[in-house]
Protein backbone atom coordinates (compact mmCIF):
# COMPACT_ATOMS: atom_id res chain seq x y z
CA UNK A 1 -49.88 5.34 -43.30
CA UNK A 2 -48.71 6.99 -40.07
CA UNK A 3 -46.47 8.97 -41.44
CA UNK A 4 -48.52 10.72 -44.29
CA UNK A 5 -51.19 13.39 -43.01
CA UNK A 6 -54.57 12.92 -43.53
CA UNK A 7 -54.92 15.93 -46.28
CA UNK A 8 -52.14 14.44 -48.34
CA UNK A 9 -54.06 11.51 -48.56
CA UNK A 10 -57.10 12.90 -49.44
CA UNK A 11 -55.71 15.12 -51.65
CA UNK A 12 -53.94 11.80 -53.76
CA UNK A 13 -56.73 9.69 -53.57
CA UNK A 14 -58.62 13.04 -55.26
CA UNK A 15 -56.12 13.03 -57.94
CA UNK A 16 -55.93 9.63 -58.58
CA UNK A 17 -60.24 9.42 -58.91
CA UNK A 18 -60.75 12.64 -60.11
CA UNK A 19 -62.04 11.40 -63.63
CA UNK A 20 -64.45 8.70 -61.66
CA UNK A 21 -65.75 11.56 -59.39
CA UNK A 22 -65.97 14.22 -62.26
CA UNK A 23 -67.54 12.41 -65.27
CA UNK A 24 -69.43 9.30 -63.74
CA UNK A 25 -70.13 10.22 -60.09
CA UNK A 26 -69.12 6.72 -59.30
CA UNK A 27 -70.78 4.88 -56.36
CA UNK A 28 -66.88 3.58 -55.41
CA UNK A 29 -64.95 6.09 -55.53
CA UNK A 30 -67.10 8.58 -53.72
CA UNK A 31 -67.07 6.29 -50.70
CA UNK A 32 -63.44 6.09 -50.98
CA UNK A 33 -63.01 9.91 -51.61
CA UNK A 34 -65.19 10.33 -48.20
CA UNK A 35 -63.04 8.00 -46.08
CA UNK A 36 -59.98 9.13 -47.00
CA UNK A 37 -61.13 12.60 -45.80
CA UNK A 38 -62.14 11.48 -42.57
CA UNK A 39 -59.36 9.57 -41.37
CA UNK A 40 -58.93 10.19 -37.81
CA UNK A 41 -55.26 9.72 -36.25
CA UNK A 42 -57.37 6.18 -34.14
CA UNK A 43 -58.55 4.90 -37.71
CA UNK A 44 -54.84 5.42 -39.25
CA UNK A 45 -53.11 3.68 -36.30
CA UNK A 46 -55.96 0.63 -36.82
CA UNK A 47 -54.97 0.68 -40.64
CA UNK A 48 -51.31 0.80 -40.19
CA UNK A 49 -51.40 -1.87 -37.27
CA UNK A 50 -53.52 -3.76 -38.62
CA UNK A 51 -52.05 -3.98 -42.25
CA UNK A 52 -48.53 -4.83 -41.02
CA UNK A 53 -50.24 -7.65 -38.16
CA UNK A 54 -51.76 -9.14 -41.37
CA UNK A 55 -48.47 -8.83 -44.00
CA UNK A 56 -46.04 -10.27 -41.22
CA UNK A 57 -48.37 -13.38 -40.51
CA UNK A 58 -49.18 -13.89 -44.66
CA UNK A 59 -45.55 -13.73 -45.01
CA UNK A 60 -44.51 -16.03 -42.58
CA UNK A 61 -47.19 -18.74 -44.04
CA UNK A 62 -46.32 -17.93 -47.16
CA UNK A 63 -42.53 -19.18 -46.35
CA UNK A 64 -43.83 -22.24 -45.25
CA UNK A 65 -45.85 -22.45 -48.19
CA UNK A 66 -43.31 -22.51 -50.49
CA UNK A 67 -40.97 -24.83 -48.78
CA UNK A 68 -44.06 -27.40 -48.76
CA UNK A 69 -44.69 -27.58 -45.09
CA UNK A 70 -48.03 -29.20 -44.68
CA UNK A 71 -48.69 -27.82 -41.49
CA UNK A 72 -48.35 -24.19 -43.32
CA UNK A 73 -51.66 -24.70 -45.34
CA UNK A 74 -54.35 -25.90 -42.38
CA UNK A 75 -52.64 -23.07 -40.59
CA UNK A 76 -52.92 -21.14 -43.11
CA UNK A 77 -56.81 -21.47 -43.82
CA UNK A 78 -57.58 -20.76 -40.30
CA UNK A 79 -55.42 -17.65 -40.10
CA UNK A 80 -56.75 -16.08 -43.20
CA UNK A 81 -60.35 -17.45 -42.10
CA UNK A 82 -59.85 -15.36 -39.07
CA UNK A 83 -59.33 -12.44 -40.73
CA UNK A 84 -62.45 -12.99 -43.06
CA UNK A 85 -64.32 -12.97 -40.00
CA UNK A 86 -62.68 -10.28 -38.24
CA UNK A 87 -62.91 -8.49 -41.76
CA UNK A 88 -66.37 -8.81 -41.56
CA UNK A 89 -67.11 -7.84 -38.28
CA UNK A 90 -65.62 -4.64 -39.25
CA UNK A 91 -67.19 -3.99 -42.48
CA UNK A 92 -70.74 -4.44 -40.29
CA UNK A 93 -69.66 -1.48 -38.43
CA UNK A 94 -67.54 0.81 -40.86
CA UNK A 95 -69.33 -0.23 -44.14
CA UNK A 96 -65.02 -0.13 -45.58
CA UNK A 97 -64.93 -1.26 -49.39
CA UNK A 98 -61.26 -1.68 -48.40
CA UNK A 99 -62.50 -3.85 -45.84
CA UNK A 100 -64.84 -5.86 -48.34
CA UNK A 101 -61.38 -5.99 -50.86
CA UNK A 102 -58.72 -6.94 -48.38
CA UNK A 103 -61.65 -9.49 -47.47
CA UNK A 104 -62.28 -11.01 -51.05
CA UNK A 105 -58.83 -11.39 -51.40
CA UNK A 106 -58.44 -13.40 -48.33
CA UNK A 107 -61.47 -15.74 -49.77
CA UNK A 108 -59.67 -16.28 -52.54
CA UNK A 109 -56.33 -17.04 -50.96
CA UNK A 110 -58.44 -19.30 -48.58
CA UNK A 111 -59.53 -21.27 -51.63
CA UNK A 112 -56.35 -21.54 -53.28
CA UNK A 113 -54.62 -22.96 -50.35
CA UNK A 114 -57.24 -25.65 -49.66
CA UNK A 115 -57.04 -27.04 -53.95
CA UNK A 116 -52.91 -26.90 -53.68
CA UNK A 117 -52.83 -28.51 -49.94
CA UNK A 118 -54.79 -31.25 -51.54
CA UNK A 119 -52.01 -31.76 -53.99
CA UNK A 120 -49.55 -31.04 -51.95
CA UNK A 121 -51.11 -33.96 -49.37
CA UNK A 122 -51.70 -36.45 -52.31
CA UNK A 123 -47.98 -35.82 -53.40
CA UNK A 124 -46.68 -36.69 -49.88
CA UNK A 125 -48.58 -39.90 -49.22
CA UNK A 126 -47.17 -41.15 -52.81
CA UNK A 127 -43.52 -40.06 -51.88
CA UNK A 128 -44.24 -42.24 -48.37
């Protein structure tokens, strides 16, 4: 994200949504099309600081997800809870469908943990 300039972003999100933006004057990709032109050097640090903050923590709860740690998934919730919220602070102030995306995501990951943590719980108290 740091490393690519503004323009060339613009320029292949353009490509990429060209058909949307051409044909159907979609709602979406018109937003998208306008963000990615305005892009100040501030908002592309926040993205790129902010997307590797958020990969390096969901990949360290994600290893102790799959090794079955059961303080991974409480910690997990709140983490990823914390970003909804954050996430939505944002999006109150930028109006970012990335934002809304990244945040659905996170709702859904929040739901998943809580159904397998219950199994994962239920399976440890019948092993003990």
């Amino acid at each position: 994200m740091l490393a690519v300039p503004s323009e060339s972003l613009h320029r292949v999100f353009l490509s990429w949504s060209r058909h949307e933006l051409d044909v159907r004057h979609d709602f979406l990709a018109e937003h998208l099309a306008h963000a990615a032109a305005s892009l100040s050097l501030g908002a592309k640090r926040f993205v790129a600081i902010y997307l590797l903050t958020h990969g390096l923590l969901k990949a360290g709860l994600v290893w102790g997800l799959l090794r079955a740690k059961l303080w991974a998934y409480p910690t997990a919730i709140v983490v990823f809870a914390a970003f909804v919220a954050y996430q939505l602070y944002r999006y109150r102030h930028t109006a970012s469908a990335a934002m809304l995306a990244l945040t659905a995501l996170d709702l859904a990951i929040i739901l998943l943990t809580i159904d397998e943590y219950r199994r994962a719980r239920q399976a440890h108290c019948a092993r003990t």
